[in-house]
C-alpha atoms as a PDB file:
ATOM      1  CA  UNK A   1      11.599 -63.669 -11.262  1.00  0.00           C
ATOM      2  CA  UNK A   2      13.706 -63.090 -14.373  1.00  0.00           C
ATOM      3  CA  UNK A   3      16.838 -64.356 -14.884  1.00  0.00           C
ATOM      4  CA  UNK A   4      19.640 -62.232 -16.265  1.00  0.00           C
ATOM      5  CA  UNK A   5      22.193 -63.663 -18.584  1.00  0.00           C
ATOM      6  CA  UNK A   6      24.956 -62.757 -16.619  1.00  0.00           C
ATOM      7  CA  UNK A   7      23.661 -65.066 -13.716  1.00  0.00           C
ATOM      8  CA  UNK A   8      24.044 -67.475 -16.832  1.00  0.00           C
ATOM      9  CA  UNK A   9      27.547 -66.563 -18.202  1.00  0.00           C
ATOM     10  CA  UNK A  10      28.643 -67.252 -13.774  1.00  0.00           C
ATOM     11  CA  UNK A  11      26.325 -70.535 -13.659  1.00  0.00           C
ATOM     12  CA  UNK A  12      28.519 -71.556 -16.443  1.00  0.00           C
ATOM     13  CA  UNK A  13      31.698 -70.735 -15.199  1.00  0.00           C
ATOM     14  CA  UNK A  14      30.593 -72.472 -11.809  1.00  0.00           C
ATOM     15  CA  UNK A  15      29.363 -75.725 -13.416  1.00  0.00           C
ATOM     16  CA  UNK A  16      32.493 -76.108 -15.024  1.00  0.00           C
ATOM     17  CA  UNK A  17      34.986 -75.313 -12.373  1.00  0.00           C
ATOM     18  CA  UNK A  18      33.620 -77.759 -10.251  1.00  0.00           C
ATOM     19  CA  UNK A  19      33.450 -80.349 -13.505  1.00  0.00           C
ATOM     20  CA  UNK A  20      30.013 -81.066 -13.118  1.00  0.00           C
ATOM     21  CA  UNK A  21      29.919 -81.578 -17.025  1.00  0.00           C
ATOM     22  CA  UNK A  22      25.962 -79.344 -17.045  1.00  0.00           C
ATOM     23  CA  UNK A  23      25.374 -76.158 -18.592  1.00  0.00           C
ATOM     24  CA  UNK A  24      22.996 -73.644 -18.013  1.00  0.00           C
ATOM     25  CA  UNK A  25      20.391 -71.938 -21.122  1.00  0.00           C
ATOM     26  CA  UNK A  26      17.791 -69.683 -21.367  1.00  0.00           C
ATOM     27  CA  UNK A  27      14.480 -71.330 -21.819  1.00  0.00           C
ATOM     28  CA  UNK A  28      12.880 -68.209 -21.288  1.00  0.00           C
ATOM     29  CA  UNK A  29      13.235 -65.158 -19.537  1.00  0.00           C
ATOM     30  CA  UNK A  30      12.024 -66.558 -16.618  1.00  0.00           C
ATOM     31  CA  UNK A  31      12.883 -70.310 -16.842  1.00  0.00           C
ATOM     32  CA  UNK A  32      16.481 -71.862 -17.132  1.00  0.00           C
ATOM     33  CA  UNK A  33      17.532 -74.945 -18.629  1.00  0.00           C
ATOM     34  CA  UNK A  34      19.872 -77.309 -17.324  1.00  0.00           C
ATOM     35  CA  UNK A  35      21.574 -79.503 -20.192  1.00  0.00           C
ATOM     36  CA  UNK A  36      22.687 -82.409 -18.815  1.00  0.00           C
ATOM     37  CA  UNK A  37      26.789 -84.055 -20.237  1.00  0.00           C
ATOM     38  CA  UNK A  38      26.562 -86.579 -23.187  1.00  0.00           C
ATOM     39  CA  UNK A  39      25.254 -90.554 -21.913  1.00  0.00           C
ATOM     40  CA  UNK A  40      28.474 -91.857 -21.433  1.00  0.00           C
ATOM     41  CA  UNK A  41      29.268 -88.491 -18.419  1.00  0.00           C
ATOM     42  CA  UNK A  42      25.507 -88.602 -17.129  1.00  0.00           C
ATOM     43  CA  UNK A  43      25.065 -89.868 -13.655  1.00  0.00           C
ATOM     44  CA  UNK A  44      22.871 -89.056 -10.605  1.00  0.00           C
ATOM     45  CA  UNK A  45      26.003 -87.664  -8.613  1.00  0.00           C
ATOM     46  CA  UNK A  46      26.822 -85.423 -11.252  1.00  0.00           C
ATOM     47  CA  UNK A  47      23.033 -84.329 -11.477  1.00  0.00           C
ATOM     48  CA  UNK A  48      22.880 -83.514  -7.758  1.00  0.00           C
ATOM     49  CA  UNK A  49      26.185 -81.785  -7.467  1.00  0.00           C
ATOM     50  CA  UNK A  50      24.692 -79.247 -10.489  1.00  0.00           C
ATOM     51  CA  UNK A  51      21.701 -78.911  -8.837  1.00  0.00           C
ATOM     52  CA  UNK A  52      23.542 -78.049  -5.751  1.00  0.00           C
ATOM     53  CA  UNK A  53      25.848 -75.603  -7.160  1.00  0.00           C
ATOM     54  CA  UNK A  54      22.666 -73.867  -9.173  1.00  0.00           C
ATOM     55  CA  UNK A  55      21.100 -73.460  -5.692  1.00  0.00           C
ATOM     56  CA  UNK A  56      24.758 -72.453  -3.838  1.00  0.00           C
ATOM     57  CA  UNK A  57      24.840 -69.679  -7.113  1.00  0.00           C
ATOM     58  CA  UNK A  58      21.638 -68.645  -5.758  1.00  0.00           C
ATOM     59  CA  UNK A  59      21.387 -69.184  -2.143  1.00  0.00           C
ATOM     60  CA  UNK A  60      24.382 -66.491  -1.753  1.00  0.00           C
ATOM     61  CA  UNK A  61      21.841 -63.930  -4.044  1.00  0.00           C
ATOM     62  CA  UNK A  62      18.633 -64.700  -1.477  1.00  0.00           C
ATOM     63  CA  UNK A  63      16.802 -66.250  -4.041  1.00  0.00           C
ATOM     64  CA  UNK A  64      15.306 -70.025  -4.156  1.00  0.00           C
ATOM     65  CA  UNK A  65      15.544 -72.109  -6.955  1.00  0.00           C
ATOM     66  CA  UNK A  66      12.940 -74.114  -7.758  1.00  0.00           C
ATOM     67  CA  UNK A  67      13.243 -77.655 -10.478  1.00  0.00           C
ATOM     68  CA  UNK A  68      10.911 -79.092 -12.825  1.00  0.00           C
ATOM     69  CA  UNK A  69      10.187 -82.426 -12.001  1.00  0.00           C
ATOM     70  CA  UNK A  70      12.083 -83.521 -14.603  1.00  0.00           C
ATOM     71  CA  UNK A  71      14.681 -81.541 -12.916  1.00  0.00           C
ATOM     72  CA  UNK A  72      15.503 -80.360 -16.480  1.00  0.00           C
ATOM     73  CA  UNK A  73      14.035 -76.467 -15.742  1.00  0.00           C
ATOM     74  CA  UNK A  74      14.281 -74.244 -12.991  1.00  0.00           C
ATOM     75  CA  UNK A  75      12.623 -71.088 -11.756  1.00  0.00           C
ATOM     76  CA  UNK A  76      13.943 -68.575  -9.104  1.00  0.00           C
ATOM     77  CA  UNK A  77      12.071 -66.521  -6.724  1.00  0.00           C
ATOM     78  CA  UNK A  78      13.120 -64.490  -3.494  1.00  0.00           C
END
């Protein structure tokens, strides 16, 4: 499933109102990156509560998110 920038632009605006420190990027039109806060902000609860808003963003749209294993990409699908 593609991923529209506007999705981005709100992913964004999510990620930091809840001061999760990530951003969201285009790493194609199908694949998202998540880029993690500098080494001295980067810690597993911040990871998870990203990941969880990412999947909240989508959850509401009826689509699944799915990670990389690095948990560095993600995919969406309905």
């Amino acid at each position: 499933m593609k991923i529209d920038f506007a999705d981005i632009v709100l992913l964004n605006a999510e990620l930091k109102k809840r001061n999760t420190r990530y951003h969201v990027t285009y790493k194609d039109e199908n694949t998202a990156c998540i880029e993690p806060p500098g080494e001295c902000c980067l810690t597993d609860d911040l990871k998870t509560h990203a990941m969880e808003c990412i999947r909240d963003y989508y959850r509401q749209k009826g689509v699944r998110v799915h990670f990389s294993e690095d948990e560095l990409y993600f995919t969406c699908d309905k």
